[in-house]
N, C-alpha and C. Protein backbone atom coordinates (compact mmCIF):
# COMPACT_ATOMS: atom_id res chain seq x y z
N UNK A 1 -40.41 -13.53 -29.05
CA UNK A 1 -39.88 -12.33 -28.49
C UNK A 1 -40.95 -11.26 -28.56
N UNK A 2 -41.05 -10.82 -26.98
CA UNK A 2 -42.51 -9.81 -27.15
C UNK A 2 -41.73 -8.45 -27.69
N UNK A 3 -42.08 -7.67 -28.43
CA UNK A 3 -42.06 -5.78 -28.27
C UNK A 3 -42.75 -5.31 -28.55
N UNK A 4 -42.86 -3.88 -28.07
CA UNK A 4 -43.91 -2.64 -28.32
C UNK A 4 -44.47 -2.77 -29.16
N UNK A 5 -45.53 -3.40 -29.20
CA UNK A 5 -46.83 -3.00 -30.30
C UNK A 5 -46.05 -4.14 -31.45
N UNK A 6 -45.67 -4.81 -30.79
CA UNK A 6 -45.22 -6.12 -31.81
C UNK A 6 -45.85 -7.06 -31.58
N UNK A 7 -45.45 -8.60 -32.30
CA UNK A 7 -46.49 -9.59 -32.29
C UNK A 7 -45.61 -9.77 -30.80
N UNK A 8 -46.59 -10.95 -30.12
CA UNK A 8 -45.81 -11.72 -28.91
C UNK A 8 -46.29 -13.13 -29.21
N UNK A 9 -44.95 -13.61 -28.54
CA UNK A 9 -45.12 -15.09 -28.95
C UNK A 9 -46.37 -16.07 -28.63
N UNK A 10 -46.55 -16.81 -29.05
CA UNK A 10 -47.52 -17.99 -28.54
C UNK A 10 -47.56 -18.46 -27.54
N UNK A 11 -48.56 -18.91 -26.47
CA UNK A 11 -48.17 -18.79 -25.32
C UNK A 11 -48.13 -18.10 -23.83
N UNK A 12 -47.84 -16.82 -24.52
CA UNK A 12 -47.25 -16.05 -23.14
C UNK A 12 -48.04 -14.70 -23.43
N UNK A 13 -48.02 -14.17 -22.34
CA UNK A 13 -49.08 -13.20 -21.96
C UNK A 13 -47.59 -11.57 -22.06
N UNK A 14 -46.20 -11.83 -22.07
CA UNK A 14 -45.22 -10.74 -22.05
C UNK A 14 -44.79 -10.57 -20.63
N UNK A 15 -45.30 -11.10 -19.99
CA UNK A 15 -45.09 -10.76 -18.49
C UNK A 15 -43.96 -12.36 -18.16
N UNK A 16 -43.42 -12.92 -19.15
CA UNK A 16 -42.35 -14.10 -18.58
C UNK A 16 -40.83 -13.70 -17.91
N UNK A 17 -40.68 -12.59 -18.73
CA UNK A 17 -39.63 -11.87 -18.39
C UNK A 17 -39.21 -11.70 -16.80
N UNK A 18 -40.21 -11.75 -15.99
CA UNK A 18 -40.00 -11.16 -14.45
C UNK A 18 -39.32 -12.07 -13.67
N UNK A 19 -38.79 -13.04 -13.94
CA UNK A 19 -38.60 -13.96 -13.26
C UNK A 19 -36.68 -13.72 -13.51
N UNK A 20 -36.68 -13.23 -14.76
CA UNK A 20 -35.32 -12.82 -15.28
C UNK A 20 -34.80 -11.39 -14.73
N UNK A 21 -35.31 -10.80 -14.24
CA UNK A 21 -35.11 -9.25 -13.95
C UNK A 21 -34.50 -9.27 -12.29
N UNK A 22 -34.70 -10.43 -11.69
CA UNK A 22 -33.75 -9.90 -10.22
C UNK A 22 -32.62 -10.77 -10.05
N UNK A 23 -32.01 -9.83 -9.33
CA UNK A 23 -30.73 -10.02 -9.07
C UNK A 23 -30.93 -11.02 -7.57
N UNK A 24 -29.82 -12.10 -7.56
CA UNK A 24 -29.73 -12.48 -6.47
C UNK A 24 -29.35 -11.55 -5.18
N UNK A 25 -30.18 -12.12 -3.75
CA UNK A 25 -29.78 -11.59 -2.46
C UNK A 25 -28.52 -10.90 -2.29
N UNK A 26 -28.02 -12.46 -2.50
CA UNK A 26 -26.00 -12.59 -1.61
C UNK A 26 -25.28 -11.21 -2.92
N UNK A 27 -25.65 -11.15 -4.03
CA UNK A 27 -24.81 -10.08 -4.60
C UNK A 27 -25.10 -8.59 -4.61
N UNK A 28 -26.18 -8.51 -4.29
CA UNK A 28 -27.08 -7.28 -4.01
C UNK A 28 -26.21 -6.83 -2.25
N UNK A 29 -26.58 -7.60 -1.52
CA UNK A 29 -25.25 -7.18 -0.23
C UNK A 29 -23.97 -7.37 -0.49
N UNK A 30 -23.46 -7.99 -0.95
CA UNK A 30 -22.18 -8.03 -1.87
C UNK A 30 -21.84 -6.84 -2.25
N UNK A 31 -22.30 -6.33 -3.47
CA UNK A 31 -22.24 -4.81 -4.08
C UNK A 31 -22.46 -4.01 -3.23
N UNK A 32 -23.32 -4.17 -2.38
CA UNK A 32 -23.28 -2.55 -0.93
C UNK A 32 -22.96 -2.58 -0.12
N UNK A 33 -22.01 -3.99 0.40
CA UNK A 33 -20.97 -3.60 1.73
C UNK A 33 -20.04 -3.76 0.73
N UNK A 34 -19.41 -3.92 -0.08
CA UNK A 34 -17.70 -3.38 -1.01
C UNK A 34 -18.06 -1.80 -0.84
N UNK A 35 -19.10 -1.96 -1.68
CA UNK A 35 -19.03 0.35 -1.83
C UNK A 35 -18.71 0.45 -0.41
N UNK A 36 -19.24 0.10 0.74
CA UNK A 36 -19.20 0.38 2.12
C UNK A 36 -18.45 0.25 3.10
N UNK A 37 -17.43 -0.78 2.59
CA UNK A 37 -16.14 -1.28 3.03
C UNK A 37 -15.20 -0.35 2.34
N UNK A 38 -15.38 0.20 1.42
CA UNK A 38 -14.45 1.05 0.43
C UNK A 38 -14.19 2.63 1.20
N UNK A 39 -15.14 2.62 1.40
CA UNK A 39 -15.49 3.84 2.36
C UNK A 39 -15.17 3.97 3.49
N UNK A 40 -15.13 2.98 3.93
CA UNK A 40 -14.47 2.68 5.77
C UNK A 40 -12.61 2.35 5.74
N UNK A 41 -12.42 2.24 4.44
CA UNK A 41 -11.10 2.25 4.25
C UNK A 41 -10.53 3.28 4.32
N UNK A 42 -11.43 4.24 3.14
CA UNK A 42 -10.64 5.56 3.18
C UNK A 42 -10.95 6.25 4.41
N UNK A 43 -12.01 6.08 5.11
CA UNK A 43 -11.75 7.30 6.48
C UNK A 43 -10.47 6.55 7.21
N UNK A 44 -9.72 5.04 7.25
CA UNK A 44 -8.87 4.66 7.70
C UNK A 44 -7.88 5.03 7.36
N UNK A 45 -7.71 5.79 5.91
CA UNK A 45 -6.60 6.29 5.80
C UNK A 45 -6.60 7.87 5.65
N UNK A 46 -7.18 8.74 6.27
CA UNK A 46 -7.44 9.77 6.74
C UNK A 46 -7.28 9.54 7.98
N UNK A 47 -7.32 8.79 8.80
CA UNK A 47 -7.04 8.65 10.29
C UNK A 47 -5.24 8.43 10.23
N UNK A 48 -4.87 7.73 9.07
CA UNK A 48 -3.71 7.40 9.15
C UNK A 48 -2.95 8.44 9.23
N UNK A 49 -3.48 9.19 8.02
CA UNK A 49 -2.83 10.86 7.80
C UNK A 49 -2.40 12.00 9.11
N UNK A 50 -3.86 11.77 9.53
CA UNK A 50 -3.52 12.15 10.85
C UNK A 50 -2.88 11.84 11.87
N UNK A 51 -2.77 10.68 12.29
CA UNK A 51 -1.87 9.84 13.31
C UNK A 51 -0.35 10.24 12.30
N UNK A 52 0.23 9.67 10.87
CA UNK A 52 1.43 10.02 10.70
C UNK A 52 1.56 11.62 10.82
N UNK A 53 0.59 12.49 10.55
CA UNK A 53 1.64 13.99 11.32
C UNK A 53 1.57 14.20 12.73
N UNK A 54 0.92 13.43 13.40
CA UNK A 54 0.96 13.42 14.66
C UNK A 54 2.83 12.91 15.50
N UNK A 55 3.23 11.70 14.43
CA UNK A 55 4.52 11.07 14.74
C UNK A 55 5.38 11.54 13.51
N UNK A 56 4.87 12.76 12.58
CA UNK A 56 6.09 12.93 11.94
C UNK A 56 7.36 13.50 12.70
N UNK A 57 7.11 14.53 13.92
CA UNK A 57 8.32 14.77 14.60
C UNK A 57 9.29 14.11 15.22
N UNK A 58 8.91 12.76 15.76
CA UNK A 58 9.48 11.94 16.12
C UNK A 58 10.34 11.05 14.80
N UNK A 59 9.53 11.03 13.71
CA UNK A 59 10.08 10.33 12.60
C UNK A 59 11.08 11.06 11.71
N UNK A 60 10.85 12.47 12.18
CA UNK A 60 12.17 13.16 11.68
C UNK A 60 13.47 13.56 12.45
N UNK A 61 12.76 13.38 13.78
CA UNK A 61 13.90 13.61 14.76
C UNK A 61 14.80 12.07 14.27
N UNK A 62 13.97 10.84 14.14
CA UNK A 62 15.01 9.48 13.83
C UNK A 62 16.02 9.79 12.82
N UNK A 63 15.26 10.21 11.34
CA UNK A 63 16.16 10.74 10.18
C UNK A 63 17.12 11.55 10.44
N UNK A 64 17.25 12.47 11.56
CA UNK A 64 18.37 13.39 12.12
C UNK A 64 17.69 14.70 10.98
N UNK A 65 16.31 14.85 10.56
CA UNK A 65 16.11 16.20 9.81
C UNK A 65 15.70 17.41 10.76
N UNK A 66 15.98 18.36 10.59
CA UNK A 66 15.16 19.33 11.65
C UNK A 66 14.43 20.04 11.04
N UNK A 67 13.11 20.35 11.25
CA UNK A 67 12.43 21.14 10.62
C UNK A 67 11.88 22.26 11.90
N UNK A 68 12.12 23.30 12.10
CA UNK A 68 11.75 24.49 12.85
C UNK A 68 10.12 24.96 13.16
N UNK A 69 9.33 24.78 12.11
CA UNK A 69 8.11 24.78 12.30
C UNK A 69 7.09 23.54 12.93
N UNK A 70 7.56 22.14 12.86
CA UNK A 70 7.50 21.32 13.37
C UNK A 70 8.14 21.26 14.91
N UNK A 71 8.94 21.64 15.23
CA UNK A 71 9.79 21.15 16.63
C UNK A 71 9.22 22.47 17.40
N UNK A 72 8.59 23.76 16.85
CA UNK A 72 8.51 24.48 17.65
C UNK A 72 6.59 23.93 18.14
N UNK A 73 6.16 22.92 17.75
CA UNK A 73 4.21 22.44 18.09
C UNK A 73 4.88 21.40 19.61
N UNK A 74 6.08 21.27 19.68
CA UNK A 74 6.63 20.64 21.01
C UNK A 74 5.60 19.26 20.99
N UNK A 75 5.97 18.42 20.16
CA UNK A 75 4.68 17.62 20.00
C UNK A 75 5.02 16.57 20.97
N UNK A 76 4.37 15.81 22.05
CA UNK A 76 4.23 15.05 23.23
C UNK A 76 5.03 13.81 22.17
N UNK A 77 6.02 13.17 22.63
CA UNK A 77 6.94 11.87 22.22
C UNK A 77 5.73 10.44 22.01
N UNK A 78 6.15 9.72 21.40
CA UNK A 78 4.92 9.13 20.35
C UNK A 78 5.35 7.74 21.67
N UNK A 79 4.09 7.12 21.97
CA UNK A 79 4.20 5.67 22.48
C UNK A 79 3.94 4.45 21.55
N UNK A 80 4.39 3.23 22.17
CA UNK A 80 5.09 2.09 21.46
C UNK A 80 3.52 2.10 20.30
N UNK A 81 2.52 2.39 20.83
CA UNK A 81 0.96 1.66 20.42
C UNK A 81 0.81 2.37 19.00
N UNK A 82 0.91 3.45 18.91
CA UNK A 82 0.59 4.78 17.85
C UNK A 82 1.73 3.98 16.49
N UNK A 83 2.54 3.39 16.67
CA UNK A 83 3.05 3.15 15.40
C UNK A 83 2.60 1.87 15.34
N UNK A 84 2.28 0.78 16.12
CA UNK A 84 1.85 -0.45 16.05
C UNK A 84 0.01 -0.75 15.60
N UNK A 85 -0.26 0.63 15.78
CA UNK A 85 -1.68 1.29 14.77
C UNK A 85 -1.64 1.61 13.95
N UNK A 86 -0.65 1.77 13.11
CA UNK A 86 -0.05 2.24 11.95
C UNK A 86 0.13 1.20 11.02
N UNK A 87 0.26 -0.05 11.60
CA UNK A 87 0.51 -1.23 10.92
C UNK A 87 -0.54 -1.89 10.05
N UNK A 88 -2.21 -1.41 10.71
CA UNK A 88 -3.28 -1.55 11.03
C UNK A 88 -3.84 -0.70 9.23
N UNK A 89 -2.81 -0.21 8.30
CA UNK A 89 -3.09 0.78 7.50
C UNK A 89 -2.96 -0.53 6.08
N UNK A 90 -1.83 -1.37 6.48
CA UNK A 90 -1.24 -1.91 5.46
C UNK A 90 -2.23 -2.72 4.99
N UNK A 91 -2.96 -3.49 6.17
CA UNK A 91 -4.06 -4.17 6.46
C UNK A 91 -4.98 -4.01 5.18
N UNK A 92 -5.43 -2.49 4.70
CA UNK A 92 -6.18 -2.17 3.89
C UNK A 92 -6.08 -2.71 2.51
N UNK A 93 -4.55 -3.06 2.39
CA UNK A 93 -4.66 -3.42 0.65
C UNK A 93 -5.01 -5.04 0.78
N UNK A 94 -4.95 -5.96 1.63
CA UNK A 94 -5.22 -6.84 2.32
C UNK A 94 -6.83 -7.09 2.03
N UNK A 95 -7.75 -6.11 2.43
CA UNK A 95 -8.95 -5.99 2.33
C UNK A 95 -9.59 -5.38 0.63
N UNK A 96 -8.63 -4.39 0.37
CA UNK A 96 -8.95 -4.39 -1.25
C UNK A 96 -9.17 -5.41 -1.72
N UNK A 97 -7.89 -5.99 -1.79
CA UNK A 97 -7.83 -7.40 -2.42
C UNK A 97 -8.85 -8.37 -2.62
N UNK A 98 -9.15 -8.91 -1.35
CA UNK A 98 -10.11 -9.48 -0.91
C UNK A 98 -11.76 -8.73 -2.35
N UNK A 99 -11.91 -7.76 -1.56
CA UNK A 99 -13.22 -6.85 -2.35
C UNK A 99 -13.04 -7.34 -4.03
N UNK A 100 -11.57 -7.28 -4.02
CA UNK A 100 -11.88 -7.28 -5.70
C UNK A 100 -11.60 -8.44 -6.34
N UNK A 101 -11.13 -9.93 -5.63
CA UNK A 101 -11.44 -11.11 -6.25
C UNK A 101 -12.25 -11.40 -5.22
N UNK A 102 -13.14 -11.25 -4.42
CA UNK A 102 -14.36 -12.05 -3.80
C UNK A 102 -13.78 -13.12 -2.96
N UNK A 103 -12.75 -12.98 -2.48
CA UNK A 103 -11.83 -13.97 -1.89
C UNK A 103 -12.05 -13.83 0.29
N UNK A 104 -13.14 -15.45 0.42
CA UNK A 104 -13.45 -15.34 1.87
C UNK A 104 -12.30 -15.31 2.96
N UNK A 105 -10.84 -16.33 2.48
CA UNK A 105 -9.61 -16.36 3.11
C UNK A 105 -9.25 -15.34 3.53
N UNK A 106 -8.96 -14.39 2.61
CA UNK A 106 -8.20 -13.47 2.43
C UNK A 106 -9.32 -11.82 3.60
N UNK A 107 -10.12 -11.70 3.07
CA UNK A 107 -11.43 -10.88 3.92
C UNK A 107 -11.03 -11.72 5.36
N UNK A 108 -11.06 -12.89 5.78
CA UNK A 108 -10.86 -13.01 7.11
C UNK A 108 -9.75 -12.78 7.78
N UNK A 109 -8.14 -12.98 7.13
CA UNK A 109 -7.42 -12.69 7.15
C UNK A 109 -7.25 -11.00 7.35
N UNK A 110 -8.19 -10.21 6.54
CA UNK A 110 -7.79 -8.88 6.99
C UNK A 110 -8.91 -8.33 8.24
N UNK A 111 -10.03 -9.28 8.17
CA UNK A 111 -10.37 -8.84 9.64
C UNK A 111 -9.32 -9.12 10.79
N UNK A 112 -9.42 -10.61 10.79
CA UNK A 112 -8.29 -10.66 12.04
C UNK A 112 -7.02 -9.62 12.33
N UNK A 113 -6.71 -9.25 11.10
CA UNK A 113 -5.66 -8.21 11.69
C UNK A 113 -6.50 -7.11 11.83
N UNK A 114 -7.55 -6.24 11.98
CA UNK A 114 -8.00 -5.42 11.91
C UNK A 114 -8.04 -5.52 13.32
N UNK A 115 -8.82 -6.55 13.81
CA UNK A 115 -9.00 -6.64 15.58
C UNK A 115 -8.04 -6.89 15.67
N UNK A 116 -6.72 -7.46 15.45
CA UNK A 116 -5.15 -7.61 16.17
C UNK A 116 -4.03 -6.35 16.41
N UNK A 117 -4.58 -5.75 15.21
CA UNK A 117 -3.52 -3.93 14.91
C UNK A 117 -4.44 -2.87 14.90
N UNK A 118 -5.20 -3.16 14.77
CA UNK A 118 -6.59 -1.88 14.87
C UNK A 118 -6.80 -1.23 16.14
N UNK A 119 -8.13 -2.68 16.69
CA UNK A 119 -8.39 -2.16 17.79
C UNK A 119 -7.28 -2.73 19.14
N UNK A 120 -6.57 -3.78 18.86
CA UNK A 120 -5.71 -3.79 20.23
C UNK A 120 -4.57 -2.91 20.57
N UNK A 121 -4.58 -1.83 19.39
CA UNK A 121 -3.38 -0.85 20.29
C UNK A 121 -4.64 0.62 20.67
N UNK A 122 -5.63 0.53 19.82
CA UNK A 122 -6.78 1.38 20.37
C UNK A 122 -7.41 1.09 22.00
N UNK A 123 -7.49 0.06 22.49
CA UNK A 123 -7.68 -0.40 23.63
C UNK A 123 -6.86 0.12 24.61
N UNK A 124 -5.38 -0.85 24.12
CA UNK A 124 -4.26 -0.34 25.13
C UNK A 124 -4.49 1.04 25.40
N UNK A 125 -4.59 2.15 24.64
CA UNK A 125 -4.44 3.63 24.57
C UNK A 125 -5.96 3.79 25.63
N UNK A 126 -7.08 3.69 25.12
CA UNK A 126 -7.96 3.88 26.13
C UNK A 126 -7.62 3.34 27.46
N UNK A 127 -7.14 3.04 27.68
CA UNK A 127 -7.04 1.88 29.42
C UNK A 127 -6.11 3.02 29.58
N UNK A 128 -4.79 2.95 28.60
CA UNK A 128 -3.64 4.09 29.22
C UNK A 128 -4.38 5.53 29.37
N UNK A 129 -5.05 6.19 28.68
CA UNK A 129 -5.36 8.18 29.04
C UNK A 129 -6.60 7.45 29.73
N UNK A 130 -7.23 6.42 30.57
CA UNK A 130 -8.45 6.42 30.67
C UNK A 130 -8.46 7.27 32.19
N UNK A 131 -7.52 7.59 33.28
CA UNK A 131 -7.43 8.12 34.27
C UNK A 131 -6.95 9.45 34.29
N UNK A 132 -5.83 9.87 33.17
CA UNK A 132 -6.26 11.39 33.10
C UNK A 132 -7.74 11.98 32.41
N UNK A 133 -8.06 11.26 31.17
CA UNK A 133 -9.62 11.91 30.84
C UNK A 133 -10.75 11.84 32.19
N UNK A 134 -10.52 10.78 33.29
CA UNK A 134 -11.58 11.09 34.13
C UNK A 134 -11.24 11.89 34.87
N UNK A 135 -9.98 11.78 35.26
CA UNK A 135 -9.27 13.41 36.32
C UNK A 135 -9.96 14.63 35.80
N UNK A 136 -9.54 14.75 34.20
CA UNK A 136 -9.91 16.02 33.99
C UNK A 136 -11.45 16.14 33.73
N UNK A 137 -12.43 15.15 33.31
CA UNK A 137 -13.82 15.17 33.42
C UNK A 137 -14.48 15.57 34.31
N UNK A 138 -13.43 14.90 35.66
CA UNK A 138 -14.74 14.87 36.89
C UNK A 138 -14.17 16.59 38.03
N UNK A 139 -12.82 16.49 37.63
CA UNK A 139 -12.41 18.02 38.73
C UNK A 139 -12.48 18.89 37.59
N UNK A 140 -12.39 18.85 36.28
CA UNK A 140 -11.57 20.15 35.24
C UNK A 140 -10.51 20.99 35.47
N UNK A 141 -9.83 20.11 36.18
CA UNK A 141 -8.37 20.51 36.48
C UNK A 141 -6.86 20.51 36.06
N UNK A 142 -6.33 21.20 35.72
CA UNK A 142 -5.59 20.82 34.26
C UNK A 142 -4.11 20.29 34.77
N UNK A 143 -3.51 20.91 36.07
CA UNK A 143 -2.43 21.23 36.81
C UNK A 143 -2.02 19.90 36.72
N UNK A 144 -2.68 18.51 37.04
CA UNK A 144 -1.83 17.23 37.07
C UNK A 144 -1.84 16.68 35.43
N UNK A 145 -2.23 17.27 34.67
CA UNK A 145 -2.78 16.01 33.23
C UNK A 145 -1.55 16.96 32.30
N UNK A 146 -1.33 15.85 31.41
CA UNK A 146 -0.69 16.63 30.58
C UNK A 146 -1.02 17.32 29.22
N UNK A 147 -1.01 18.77 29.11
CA UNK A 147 -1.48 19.17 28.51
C UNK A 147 -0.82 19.47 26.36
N UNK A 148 -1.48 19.77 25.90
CA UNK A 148 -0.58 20.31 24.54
C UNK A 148 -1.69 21.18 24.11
N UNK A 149 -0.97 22.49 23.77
CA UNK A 149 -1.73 23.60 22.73
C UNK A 149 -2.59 24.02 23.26
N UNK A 150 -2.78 23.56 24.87
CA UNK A 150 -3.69 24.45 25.64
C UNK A 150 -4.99 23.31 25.98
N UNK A 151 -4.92 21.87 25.13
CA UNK A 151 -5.84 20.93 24.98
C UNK A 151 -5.25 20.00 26.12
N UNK A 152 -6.13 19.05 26.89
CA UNK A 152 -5.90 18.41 27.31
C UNK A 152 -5.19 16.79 26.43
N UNK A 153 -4.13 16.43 26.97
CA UNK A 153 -3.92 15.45 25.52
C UNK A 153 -4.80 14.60 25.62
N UNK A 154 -4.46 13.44 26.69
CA UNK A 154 -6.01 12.83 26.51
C UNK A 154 -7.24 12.86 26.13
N UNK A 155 -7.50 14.04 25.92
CA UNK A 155 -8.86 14.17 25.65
C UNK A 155 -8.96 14.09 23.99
N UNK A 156 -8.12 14.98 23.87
CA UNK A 156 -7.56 15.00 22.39
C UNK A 156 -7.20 12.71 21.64
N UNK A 157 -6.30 12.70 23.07
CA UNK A 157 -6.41 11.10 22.01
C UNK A 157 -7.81 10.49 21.77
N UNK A 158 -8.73 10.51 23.57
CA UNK A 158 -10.00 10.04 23.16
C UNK A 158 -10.54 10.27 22.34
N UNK A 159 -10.71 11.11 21.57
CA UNK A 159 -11.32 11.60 20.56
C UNK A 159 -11.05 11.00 19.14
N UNK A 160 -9.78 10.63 19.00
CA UNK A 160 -9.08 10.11 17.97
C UNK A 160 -9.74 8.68 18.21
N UNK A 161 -9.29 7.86 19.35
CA UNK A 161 -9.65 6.65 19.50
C UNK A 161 -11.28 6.54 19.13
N UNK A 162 -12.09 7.03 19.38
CA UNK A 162 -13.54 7.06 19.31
C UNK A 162 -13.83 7.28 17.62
N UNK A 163 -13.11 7.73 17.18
CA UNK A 163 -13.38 7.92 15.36
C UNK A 163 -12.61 6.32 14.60
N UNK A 164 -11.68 5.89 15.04
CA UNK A 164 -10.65 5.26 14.76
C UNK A 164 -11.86 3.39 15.40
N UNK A 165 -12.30 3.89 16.02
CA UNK A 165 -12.91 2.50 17.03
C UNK A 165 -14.27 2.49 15.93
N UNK A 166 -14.76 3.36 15.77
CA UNK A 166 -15.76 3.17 14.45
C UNK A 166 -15.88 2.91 13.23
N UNK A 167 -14.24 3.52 12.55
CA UNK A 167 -13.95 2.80 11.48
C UNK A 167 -14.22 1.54 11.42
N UNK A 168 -12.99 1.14 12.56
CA UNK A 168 -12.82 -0.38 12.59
C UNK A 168 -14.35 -1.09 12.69
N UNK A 169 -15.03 -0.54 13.65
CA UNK A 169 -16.10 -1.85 13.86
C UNK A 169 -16.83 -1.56 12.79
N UNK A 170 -16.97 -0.81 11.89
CA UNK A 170 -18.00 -0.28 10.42
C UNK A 170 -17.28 -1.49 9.71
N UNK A 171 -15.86 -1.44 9.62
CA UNK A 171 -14.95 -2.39 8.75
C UNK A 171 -15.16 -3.82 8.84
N UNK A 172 -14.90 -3.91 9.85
CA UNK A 172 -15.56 -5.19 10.65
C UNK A 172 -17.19 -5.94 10.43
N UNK A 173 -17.68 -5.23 10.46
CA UNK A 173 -19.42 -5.18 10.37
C UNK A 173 -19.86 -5.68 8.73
N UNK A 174 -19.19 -4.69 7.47
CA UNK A 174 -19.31 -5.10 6.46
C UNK A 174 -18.58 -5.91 5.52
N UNK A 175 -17.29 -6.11 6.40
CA UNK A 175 -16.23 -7.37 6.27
C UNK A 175 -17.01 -8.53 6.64
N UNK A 176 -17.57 -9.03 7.68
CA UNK A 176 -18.17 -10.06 7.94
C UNK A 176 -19.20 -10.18 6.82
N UNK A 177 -19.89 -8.71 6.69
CA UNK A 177 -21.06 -9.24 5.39
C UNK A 177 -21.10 -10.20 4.30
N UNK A 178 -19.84 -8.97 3.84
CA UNK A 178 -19.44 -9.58 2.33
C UNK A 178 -19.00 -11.30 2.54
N UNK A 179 -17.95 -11.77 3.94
CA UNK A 179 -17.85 -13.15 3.44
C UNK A 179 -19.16 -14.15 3.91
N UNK A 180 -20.45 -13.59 5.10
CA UNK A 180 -21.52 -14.35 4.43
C UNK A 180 -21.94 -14.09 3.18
N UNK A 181 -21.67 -12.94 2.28
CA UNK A 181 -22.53 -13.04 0.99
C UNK A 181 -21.59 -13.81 0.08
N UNK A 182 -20.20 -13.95 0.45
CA UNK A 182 -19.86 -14.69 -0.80
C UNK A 182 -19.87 -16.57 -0.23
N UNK A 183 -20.41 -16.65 0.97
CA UNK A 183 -20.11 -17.78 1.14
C UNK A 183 -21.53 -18.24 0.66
N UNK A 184 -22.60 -17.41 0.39
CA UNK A 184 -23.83 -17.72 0.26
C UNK A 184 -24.22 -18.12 -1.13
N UNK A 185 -23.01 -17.75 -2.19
CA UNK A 185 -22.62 -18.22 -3.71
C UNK A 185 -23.00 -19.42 -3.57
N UNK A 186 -23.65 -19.77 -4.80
CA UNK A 186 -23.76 -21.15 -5.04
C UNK A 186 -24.86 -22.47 -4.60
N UNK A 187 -25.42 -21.30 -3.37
CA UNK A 187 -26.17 -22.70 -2.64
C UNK A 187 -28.12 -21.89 -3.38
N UNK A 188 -28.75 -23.21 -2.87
CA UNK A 188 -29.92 -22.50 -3.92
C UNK A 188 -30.22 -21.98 -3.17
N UNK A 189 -31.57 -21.12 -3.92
CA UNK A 189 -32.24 -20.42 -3.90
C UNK A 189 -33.47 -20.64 -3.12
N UNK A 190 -34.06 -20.30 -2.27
CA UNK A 190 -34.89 -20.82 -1.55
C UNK A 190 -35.98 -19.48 -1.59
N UNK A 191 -37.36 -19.65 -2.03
CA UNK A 191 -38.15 -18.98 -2.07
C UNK A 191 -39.21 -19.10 -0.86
């Protein structure tokens, strides 16, 4: 055993150690798409936040509650897609999971729903406002589109969809990582 200004063993020059000091590839990306996947979760549930007060009026009009400061934002009636994106939230503990036993099943399992509840009601929604956002792009005409708060809505969803479409593919991107890095466990080492 070499130390400071100690004897060192027979043999060795102190420099054997280096061969002990790195960390494998696959866990080194491992450890920085979880932090990174962790992160793409929570802006997913900050999007969520936003999308549920977007449909809390509708969700209280169901409960039969009235709230006066709410009903007077006249908020545009919620379509089938906006709660079927919502589903797309649960998904996340799905993907915890996964992160925190290293589990490839389970990580693919929450991609696939990510592209099944994520982005396929994000799609639908782009295809649906995709002809008022160009109405109002290409004339700036407000008279046919429907408007809220003085905003064009569409424009307002695109906007949502475009933050919401990045999550996902960030999610996506370092979801795939992690299960090449954990599928990469085990096999040697190739220098």
């Amino acid at each position: 055993m070499a130390s400071k200004g100690g004897p060192i063993a027979l043999g060795t020059d102190g420099a054997d150690f280096v061969h002990r000091q790195r960390v494998a590839a696959q866990y080194q990306i491992s450890a920085l798409n979880k932090s990174r996947l962790k992160y793409c979760i929570f802006f997913h549930y900050l999007l969520f936040f936003a999308m549920l007060a977007k449909l809390s009026a509708d969700i209280l009009d169901r409960l039969d509650i009235f709230i006066l400061e709410i009903e007077e934002l006249q908020i545009p009636e919620p379509l089938w897609w906006e709660y079927i994106w919502c589903i797309s939230l649960l998904l996340s503990f799905l993907g915890l999971a996964a992160v925190r036993k290293n589990r490839i099943k389970t990580m693919k399992q929450y991609m696939m729903g990510i592209i099944l509840f994520g982005f396929g009601p994000l799609m639908y929604a782009a295809v649906f406002y995709f002809t008022e956002v160009l109405e109002y792009l290409s004339d700036g005409e407000t008279e046919e589109i429907q408007m809220w708060q003085g905003y064009p809505y569409a424009l307002l969803w695109y906007g949502f969809i475009l933050l919401a479409v990045q999550v996902h593919f960030f999610s996506l991107y370092f979801a795939w990582n992690l299960v090449t890095a954990w599928k990469a466990r085990g096999t040697k080492k190739v220098d």
